[in-house]
Structure formats: structure tokens, C-alpha cells
Protein backbone atom coordinates (compact mmCIF):
# COMPACT_ATOMS: atom_id res chain seq x y z
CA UNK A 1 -23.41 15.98 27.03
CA UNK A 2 -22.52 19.11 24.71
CA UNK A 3 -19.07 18.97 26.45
CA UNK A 4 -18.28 15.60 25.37
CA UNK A 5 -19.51 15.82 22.24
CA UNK A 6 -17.60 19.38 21.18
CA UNK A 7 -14.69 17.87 22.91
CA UNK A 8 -14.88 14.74 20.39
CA UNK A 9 -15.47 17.03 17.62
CA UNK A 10 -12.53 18.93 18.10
CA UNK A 11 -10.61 16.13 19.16
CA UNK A 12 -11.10 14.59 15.82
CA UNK A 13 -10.34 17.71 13.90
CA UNK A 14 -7.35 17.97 15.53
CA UNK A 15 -6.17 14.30 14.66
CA UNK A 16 -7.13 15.46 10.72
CA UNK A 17 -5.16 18.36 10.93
CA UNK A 18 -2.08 16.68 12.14
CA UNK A 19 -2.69 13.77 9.28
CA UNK A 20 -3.26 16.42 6.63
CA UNK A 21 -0.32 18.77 7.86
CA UNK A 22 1.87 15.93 7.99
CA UNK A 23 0.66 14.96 4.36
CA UNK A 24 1.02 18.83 3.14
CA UNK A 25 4.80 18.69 4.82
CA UNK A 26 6.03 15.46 3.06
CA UNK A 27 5.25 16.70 0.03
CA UNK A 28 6.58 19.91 0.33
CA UNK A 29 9.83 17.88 1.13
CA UNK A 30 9.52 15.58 -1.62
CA UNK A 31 9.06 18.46 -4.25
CA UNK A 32 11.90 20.47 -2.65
CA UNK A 33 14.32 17.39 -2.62
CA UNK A 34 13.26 16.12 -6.09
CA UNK A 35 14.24 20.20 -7.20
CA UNK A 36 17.56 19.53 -5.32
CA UNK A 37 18.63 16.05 -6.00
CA UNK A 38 17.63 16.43 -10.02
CA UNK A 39 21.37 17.23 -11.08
CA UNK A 40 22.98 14.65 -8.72
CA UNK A 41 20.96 11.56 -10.17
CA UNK A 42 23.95 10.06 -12.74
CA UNK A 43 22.62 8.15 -15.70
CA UNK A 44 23.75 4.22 -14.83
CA UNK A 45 22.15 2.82 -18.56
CA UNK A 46 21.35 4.83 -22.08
CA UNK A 47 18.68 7.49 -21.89
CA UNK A 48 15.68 7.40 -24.20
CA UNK A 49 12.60 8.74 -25.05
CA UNK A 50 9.51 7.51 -24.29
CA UNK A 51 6.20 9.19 -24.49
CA UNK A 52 8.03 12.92 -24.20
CA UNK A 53 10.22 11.96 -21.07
CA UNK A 54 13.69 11.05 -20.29
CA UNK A 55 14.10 7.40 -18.84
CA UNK A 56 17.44 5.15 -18.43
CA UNK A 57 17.58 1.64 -20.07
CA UNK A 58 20.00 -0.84 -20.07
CA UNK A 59 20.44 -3.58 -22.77
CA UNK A 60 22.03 -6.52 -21.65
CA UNK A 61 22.73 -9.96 -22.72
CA UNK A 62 23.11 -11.91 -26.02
CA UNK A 63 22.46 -8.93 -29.39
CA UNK A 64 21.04 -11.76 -31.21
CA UNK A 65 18.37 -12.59 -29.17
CA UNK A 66 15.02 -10.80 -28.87
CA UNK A 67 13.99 -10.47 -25.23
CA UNK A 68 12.15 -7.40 -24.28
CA UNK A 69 11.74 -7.21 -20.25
CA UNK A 70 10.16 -4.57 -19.04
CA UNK A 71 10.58 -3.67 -14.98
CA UNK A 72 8.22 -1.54 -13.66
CA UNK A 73 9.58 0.66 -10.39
CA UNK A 74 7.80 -1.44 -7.84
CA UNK A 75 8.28 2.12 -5.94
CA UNK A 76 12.40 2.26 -6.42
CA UNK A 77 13.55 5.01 -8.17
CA UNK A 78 16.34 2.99 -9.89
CA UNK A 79 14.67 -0.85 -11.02
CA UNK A 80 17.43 -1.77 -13.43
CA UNK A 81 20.11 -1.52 -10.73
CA UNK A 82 17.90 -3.11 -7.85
CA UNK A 83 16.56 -6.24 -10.19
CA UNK A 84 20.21 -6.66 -11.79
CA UNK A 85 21.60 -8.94 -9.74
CA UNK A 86 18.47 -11.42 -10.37
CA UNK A 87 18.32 -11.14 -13.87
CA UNK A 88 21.07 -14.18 -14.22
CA UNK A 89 20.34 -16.00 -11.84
CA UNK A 90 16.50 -16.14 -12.08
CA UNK A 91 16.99 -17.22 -15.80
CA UNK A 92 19.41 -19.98 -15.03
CA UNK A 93 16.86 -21.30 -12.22
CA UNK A 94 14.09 -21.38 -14.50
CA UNK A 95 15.95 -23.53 -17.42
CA UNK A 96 15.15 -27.09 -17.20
CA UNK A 97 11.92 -26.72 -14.72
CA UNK A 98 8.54 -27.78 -15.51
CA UNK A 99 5.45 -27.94 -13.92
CA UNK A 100 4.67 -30.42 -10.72
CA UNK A 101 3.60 -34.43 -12.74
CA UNK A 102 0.06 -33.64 -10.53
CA UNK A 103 -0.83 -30.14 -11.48
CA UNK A 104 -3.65 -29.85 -13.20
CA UNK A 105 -2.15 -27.26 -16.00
CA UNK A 106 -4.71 -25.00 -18.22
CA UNK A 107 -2.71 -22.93 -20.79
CA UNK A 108 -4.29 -20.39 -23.10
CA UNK A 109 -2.01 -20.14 -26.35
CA UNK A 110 -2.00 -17.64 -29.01
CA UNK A 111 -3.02 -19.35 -31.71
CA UNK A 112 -1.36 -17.48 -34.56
CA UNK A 113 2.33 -16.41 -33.08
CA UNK A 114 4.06 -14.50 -35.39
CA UNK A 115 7.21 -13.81 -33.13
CA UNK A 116 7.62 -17.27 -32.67
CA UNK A 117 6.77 -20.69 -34.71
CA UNK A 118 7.25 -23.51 -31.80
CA UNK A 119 4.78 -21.27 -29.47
CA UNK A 120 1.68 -23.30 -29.83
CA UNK A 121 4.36 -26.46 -29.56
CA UNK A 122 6.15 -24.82 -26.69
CA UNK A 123 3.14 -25.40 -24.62
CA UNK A 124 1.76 -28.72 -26.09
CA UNK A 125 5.12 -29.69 -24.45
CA UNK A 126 4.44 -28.26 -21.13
CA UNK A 127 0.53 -30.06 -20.88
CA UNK A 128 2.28 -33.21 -21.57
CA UNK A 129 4.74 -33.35 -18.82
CA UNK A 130 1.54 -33.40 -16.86
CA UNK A 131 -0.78 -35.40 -16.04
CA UNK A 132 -3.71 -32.87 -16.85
CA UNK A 133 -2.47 -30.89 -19.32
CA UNK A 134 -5.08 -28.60 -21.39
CA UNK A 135 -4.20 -26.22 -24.53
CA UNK A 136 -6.47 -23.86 -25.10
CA UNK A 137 -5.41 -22.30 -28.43
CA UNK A 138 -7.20 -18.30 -29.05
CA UNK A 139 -7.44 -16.21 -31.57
CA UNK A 140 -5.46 -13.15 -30.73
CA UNK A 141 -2.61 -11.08 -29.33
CA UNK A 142 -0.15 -12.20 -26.93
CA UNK A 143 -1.71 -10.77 -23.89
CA UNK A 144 -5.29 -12.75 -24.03
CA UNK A 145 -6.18 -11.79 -20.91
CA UNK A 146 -7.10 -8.09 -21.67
CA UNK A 147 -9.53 -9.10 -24.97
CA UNK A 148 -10.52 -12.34 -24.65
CA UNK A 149 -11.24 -12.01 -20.60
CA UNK A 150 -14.98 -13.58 -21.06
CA UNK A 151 -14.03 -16.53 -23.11
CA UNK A 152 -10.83 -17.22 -20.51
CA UNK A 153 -13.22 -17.22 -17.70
CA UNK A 154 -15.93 -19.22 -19.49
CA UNK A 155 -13.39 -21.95 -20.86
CA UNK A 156 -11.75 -21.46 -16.67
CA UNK A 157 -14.99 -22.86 -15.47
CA UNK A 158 -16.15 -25.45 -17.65
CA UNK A 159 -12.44 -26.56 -17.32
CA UNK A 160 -12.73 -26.50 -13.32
CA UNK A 161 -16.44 -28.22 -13.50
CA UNK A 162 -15.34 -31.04 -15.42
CA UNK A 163 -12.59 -31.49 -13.14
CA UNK A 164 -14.72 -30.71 -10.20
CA UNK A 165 -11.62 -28.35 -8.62
């Protein structure tokens, strides 16, 4: 029975040392390569400065308008080239949709939008092409969801129970 057991042991030891050496070794690589690679990356969009580091950013599309889209990496080392090609044509897919006639539709609103004056209207719009549309108008900054989580979820379910959904 000791056998076994010390064989299991070391069996299982083993398979942790080959998943940590293998860990150890890919970064070792990773560091290495980043050390290597650093003066062939070429800048493909204007370099600025954001919180004390270097990062590429490309501008695009009508100077007059004021669209801010942010892109996180989603793990690729270059998003504004890999997401470029959708830009265009995900915008002109989404003009002219709406919502489905028989989704029920629950919209939380800023209530006071500064940045723009049709917002609350904007969405009053979009709950009447339905045929349950709800506005639910909050005090506060554009993303409600991180201060007002409490009151979302409470309005959420008294919106659901009515509805019995």
C-alpha cells in the first residue's frame, strides 16, 4: 500500500513540475521575445500618452463628429488594425435597425445628458417602436450601471414581476 501511494505522490509531483516548468519556460520566452521584437513593432496610428505609457491611436472618420470608441485588446497586440475592417461596416448595419415589435424593451436613460439634448428622446423613440417599451430615466452619469447598480436591479424586477417574465 506504501508503494502505491509514494508512487502516486511522486507521480503527481512530477505532472506539477512539468506544468510549472512549462509555465517558467513560456515566460522566459515571452520576456526574451518581447526584449527582441520591441524595436521591430512599427507605429501603424499616432502615439500618445496615457497614464505614463506609450500607446498607438488612430482617429478616423468625420472631424466634426464626437465619437470616442475605445477597443480594448481582447488579447491582440494590435486592436485598431484587427477591428478596422468592421468599424464601417458594423456602423452601416446598425443604421436604420430597431428593436424586434415583441421585445419587451427596458431602457435606463440618463436623465440629465449634457453631451447630448435628444438622449432622453432618443430612447422614448426606441420604447415606442415596441410594443413594451419602458424608460426609466436616472439621475446620473452615463454609465448607470456602476452607481446606480441597486436601483437598476430593483426597478429590473418589479419591471419583470409585473410582466411576469
Amino acid at each position: 500500500m506504501k508503494k502505491v501511494v509514494k508512487t502516486l505522490v511522486r507521480s503527481i509531483a512530477a505532472g506539477f513540475a512539468v506544468v510549472a516548468l512549462g509555465l517558467l519556460s513560456t515566460t522566459a520566452m515571452h520576456a526574451v521575445a518581447s526584449v527582441i521584437e520591441r524595436g521591430r513593432i512599427e507605429p501603424y496610428a499616432q502615439r500618445i500618452d496615457l497614464d505614463g505609457r506609450q500607446v498607438n491611436v488612430l482617429v478616423a472618420g468625420d472631424a466634426a463628429a464626437e465619437t470616442v470608441v475605445l477597443l480594448p485588446g481582447f488579447g491582440t497586440a494590435a486592436p485598431v488594425l484587427d477591428f478596422q475592417p468592421l468599424v464601417g461596416s458594423n456602423l452601416e448595419n446598425a443604421l436604420g435597425t430597431s428593436f424586434p415589435e415583441q421585445l419587451p424593451l427596458l431602457l435606463f436613460v440618463e436623465a440629465d445628458c449634457v453631451n447630448n439634448s435628444d438622449w432622453i428622446g432618443l430612447h422614448e423613440r426606441q420604447a415606442a417602436e415596441v410594443g413594451d417599451g419602458t424608460v426609466v430615466l436616472i439621475n446620473g452619469a452615463h454609465s448607470l450601471h456602476h452607481t446606480h447598480a441597486a436601483e437598476i436591479e430593483e426597478d429590473l424586477r418589479e419591471w419583470q414581476r409585473v410582466r411576469s417574465l
